[in-house]
Protein backbone atom coordinates (compact mmCIF):
# COMPACT_ATOMS: atom_id res chain seq x y z
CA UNK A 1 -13.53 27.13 10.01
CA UNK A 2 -9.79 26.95 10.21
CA UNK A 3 -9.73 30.56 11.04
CA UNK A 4 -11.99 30.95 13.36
CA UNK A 5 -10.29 27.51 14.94
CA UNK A 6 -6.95 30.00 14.75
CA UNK A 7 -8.43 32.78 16.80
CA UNK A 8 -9.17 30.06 19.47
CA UNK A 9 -6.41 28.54 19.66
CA UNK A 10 -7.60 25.40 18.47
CA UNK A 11 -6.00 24.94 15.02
CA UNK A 12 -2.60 26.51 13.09
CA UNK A 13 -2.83 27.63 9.36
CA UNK A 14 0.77 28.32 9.10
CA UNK A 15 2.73 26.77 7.71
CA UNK A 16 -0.26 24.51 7.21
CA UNK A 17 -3.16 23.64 8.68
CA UNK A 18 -2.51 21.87 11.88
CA UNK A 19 -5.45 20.52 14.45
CA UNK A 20 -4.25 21.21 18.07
CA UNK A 21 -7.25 20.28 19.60
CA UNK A 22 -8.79 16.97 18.88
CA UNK A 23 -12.08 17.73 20.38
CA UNK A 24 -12.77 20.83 18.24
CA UNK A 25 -11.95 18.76 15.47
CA UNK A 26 -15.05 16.44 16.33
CA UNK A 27 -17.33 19.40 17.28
CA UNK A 28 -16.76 21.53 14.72
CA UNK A 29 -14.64 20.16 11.69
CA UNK A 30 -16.04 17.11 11.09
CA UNK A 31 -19.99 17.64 10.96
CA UNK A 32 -18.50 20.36 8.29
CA UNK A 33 -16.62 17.65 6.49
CA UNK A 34 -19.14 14.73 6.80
CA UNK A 35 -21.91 17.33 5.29
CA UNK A 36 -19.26 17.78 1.83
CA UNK A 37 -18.55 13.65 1.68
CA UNK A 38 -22.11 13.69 1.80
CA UNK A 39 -22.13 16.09 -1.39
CA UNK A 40 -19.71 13.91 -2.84
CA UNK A 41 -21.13 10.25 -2.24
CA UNK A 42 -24.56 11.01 -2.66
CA UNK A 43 -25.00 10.51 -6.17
CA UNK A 44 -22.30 6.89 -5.62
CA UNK A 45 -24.71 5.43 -3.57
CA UNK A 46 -28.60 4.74 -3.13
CA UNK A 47 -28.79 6.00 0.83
CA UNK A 48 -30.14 8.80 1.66
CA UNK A 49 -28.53 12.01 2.85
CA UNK A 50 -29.55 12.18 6.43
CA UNK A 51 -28.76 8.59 6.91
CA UNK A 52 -25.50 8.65 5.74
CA UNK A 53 -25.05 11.97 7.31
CA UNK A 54 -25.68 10.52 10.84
CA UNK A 55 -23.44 7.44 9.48
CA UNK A 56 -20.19 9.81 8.93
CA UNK A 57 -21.08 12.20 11.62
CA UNK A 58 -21.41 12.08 15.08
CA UNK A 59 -24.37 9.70 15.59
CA UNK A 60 -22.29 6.99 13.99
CA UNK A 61 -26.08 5.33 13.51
CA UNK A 62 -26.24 2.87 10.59
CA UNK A 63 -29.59 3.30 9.10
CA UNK A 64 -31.70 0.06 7.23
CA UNK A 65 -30.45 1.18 3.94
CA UNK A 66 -26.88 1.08 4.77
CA UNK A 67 -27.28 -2.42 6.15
CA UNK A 68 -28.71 -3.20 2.92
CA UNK A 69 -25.76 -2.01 0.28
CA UNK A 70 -23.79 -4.00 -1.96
CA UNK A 71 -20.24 -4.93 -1.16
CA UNK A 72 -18.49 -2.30 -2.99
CA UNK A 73 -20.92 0.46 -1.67
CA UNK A 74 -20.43 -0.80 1.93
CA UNK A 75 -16.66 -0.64 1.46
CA UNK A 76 -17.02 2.74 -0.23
CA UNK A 77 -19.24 5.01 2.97
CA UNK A 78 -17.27 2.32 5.27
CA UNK A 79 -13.72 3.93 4.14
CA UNK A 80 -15.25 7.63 4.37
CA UNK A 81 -16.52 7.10 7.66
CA UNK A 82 -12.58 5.61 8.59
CA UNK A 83 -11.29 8.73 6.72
CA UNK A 84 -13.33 11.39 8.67
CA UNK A 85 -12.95 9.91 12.05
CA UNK A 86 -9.63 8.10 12.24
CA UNK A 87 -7.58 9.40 9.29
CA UNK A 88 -8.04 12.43 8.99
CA UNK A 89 -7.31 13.50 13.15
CA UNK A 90 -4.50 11.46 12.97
CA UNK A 91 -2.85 13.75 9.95
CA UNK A 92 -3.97 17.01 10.81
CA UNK A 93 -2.42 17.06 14.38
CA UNK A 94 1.06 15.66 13.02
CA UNK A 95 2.67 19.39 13.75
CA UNK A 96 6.31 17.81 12.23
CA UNK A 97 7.12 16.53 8.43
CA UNK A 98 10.01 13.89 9.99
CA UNK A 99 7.11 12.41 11.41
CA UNK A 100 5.57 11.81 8.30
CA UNK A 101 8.42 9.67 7.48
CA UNK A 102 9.50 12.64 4.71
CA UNK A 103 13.02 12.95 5.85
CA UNK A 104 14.72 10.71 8.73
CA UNK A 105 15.09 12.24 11.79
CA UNK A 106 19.06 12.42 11.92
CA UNK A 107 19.28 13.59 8.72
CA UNK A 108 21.03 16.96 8.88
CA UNK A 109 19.55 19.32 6.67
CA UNK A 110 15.92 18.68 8.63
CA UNK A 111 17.43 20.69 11.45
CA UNK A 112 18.91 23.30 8.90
């Protein structure tokens, strides 16, 4: 996806992957990324796949069965959902490491 992102101008690979455009994040990244969560927290939790697929994707619908989890569980799709939507956006399109807070930005050998 990250290529094909590249050849639109929509994402960098080099000299890691960056996201320059927030929108083709949501349209095409994240339904891709909410669909491998789902992989992953399926067998972690007793909702179903579609239903927690529309709660980490775009329908952002919370289905009977979520409403119904334990505390832990809740916590557990709530901080995926967080991860996909808010997270995750937020990191890729950070195109500089001083802005990570990796090296200060006066520091001399960051401009070396």
């Amino acid at each position: 996806l990250f290529q094909e992102g590249e050849k639109e101008h929509r994402a960098l690979l080099r000299p890691r992957p960056i996201v320059l455009d927030r929108s083709w994040y949501f349209r095409t990244l994240l339904p891709a990324l909410a669909q491998e969560l789902v992989g992953f927290l399926g067998p972690r939790t007793p909702v179903p796949e579609g239903e927690l697929l529309d709660f980490l994707g775009l329908a952002r619908r919370c289905g009977a069965t979520l409403r119904r989890l334990p505390d832990a569980e809740t916590k557990l799709v709530t901080l995926a959902r967080q991860l996909l939507h808010c997270v995750l956006p937020h990191l890729l399109s950070l195109r500089h490491r001083v802005r990570y807070g990796l090296l200060p930005e006066d520091d001399p050998a960051s401009t070396t």
